[in-house]
N, C-alpha and C. Protein backbone atom coordinates (compact mmCIF):
# COMPACT_ATOMS: atom_id res chain seq x y z
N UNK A 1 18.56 38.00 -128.30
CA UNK A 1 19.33 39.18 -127.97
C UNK A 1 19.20 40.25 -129.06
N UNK A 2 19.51 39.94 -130.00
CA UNK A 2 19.27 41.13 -131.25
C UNK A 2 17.43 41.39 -131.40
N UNK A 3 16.18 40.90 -131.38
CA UNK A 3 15.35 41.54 -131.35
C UNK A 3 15.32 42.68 -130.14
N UNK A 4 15.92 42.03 -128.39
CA UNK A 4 15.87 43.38 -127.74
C UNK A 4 16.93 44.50 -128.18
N UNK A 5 17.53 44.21 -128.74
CA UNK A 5 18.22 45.43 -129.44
C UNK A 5 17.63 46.26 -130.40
N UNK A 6 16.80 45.83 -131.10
CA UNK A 6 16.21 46.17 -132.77
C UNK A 6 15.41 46.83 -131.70
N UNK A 7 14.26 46.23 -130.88
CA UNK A 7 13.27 46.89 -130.01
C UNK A 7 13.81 48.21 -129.44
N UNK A 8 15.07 48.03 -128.77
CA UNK A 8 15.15 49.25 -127.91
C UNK A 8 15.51 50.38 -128.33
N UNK A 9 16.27 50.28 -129.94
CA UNK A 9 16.33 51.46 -130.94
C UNK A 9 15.41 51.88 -131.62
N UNK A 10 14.34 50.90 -131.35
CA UNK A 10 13.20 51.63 -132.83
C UNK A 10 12.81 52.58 -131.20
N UNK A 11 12.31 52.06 -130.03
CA UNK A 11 11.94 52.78 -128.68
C UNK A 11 12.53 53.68 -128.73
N UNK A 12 13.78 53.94 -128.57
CA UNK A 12 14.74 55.01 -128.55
C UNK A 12 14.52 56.05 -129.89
N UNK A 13 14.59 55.89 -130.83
CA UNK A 13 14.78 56.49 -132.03
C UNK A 13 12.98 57.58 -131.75
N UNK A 14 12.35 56.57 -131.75
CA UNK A 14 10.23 57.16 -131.37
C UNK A 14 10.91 58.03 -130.19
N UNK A 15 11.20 57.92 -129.30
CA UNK A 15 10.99 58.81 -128.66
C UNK A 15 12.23 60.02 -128.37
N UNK A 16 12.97 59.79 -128.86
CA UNK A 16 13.92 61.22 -129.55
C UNK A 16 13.16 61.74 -130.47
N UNK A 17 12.45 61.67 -131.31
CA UNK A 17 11.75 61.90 -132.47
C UNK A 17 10.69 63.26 -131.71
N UNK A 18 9.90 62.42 -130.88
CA UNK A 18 9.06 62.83 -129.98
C UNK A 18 9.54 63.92 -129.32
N UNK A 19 10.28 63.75 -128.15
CA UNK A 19 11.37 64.73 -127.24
C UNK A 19 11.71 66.06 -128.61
N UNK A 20 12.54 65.54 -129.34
CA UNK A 20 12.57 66.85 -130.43
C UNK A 20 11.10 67.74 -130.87
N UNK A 21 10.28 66.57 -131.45
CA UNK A 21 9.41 67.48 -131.55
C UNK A 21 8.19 68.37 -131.10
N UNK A 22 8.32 68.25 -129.45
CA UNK A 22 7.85 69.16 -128.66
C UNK A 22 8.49 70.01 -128.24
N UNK A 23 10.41 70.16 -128.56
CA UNK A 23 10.90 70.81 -127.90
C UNK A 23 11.21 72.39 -128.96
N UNK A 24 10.97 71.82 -130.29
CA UNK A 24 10.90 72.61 -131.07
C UNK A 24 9.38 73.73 -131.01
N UNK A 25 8.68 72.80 -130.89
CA UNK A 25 7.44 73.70 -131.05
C UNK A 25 6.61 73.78 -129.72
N UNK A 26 7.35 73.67 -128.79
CA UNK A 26 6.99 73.70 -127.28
C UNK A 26 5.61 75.50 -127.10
N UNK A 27 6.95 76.69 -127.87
CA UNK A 27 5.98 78.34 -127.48
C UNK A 27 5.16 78.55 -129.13
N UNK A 28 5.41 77.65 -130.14
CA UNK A 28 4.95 78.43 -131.20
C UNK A 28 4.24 77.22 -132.12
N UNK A 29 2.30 77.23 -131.57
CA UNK A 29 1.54 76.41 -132.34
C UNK A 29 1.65 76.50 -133.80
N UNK A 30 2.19 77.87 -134.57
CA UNK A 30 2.38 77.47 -135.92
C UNK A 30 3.21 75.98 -136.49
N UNK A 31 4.18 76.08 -135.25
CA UNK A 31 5.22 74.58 -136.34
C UNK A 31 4.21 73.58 -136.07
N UNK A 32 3.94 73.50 -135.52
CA UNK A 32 3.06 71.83 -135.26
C UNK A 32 2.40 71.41 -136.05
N UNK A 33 1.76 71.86 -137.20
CA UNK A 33 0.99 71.52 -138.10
C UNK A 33 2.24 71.26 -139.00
N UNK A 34 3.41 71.47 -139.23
CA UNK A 34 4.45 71.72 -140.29
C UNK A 34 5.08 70.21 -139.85
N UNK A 35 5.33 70.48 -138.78
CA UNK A 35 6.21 69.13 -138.14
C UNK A 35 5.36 67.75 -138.01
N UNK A 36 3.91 67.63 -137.54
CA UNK A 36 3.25 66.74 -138.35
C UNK A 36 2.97 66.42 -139.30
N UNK A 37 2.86 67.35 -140.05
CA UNK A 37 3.00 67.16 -141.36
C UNK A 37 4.58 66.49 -142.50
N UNK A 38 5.11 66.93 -141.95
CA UNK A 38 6.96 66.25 -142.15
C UNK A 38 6.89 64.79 -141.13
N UNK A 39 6.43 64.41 -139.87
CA UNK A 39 6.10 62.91 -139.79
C UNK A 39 5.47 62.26 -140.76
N UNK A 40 4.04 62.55 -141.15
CA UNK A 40 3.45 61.79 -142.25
C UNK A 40 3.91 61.48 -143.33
N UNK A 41 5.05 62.86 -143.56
CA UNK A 41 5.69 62.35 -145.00
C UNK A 41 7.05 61.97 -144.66
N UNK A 42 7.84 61.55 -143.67
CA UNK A 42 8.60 60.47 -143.56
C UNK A 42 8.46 59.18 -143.07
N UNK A 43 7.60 59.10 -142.44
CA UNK A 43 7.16 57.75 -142.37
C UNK A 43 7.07 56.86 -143.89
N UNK A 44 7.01 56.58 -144.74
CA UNK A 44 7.27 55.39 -145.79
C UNK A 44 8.89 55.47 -145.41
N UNK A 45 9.83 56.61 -145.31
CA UNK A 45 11.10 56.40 -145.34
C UNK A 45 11.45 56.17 -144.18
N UNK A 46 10.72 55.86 -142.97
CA UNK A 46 11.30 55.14 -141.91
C UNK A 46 10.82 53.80 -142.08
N UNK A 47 9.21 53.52 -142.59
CA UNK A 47 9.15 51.80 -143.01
C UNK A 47 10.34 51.40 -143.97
N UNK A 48 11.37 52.20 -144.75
CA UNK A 48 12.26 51.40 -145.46
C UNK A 48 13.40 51.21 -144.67
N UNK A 49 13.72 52.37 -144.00
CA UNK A 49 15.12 52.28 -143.23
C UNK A 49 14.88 50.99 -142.50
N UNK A 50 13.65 50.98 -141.39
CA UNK A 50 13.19 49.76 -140.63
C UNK A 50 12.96 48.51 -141.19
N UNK A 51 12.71 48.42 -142.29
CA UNK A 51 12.85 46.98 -143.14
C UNK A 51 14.15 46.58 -143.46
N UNK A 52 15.10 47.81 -144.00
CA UNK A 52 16.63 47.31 -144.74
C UNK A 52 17.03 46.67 -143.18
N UNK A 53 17.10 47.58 -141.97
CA UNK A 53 17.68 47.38 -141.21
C UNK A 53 17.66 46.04 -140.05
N UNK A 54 16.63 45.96 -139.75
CA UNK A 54 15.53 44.68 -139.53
C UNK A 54 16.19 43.47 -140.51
N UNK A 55 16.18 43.30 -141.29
CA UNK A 55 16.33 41.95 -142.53
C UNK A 55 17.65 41.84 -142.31
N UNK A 56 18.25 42.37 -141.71
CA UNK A 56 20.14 42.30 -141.52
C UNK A 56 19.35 40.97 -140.78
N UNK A 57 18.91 41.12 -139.41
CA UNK A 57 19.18 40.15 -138.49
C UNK A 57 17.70 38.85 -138.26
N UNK A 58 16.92 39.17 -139.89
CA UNK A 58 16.18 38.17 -140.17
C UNK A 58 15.90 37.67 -141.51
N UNK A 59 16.42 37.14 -141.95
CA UNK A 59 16.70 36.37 -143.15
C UNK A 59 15.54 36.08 -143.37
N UNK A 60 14.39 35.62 -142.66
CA UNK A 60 13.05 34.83 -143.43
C UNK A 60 12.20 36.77 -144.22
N UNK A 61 11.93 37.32 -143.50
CA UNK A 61 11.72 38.77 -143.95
C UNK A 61 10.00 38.74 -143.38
N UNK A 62 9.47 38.17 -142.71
CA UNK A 62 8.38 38.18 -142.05
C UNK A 62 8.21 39.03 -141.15
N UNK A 63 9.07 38.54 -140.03
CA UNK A 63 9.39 39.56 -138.48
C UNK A 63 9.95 40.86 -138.95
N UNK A 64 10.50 40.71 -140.06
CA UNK A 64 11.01 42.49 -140.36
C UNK A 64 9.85 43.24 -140.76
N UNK A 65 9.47 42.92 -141.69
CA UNK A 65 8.16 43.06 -142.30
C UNK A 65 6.94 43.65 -141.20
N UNK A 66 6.68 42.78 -140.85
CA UNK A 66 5.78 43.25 -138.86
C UNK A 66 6.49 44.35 -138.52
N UNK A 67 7.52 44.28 -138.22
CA UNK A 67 8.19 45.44 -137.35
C UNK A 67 8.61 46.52 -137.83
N UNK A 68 8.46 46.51 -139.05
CA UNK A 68 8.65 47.84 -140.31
C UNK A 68 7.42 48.21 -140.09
N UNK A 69 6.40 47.78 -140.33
CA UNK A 69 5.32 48.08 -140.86
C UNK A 69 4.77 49.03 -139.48
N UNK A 70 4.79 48.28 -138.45
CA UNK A 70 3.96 48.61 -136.61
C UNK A 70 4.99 50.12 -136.67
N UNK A 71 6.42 49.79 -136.81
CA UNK A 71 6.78 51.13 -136.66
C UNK A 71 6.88 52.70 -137.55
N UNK A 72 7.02 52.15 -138.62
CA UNK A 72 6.41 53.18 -139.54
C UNK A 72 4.76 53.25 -139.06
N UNK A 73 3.86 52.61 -138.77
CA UNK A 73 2.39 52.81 -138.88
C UNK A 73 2.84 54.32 -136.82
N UNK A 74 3.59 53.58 -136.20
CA UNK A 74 3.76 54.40 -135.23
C UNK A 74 4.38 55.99 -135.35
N UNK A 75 5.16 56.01 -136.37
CA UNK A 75 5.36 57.23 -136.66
C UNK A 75 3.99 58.18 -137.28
N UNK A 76 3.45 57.37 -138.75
CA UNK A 76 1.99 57.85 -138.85
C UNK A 76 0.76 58.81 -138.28
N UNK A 77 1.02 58.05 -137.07
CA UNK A 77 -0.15 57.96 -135.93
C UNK A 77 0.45 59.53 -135.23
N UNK A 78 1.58 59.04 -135.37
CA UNK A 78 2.27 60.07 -134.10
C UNK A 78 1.90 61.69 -134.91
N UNK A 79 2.55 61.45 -136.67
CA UNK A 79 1.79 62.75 -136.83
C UNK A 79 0.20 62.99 -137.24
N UNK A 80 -0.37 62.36 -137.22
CA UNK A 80 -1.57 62.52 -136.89
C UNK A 80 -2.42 63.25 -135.97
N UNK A 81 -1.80 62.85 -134.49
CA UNK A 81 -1.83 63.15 -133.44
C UNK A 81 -1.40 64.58 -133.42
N UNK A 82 0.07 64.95 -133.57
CA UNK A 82 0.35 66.25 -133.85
C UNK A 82 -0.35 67.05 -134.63
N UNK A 83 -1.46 66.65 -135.71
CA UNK A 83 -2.14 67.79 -136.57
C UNK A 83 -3.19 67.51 -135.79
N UNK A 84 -3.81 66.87 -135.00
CA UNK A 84 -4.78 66.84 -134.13
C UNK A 84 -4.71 68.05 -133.46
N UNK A 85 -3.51 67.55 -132.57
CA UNK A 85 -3.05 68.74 -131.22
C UNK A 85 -3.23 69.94 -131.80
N UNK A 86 -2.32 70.64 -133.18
CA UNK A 86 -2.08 72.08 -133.74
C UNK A 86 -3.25 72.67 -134.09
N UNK A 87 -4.56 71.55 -134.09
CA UNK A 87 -5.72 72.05 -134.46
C UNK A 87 -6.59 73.42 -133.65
């Protein structure tokens, strides 16, 4: 029960993230390079939030570890993608 929970907030959290940041820069290609650029550099601080938070409900620190890592690497990607797009 608590991994589909952990799952459906990191889901939830990615895609509010997302939803915001097209809705911001939906008429004006200047932010998009700015706002991918602010993903890349919060991502390490979402692999920490996602590790502290994660290790609440796994004591060995393996499965947190995986799931820190996949989701910070998903934020990454995501701005990546966005300096792709602004290109």
């Amino acid at each position: 029960m608590d991994l589909i929970i952990i799952f459906s907030f990191g889901i939830f959290i990615f895609a509010t993230v997302n939803i915001l940041t097209f809705f911001i820069s939906k008429d004006n290609n200047n932010r998009k390079p700015k706002i991918g650029l602010s993903l890349l550099l919060i991502s390490p601080v979402v692999f920490y939030i996602t590790l502290e938070f994660v290790s609440l409900f796994d004591k060995g620190g393996f499965a947190a570890s995986i799931f820190a890592f996949v989701y910070g690497f998903l934020f990454f990607v995501n701005g990546l993608i966005l300096l792709w797009l602004s290109a």
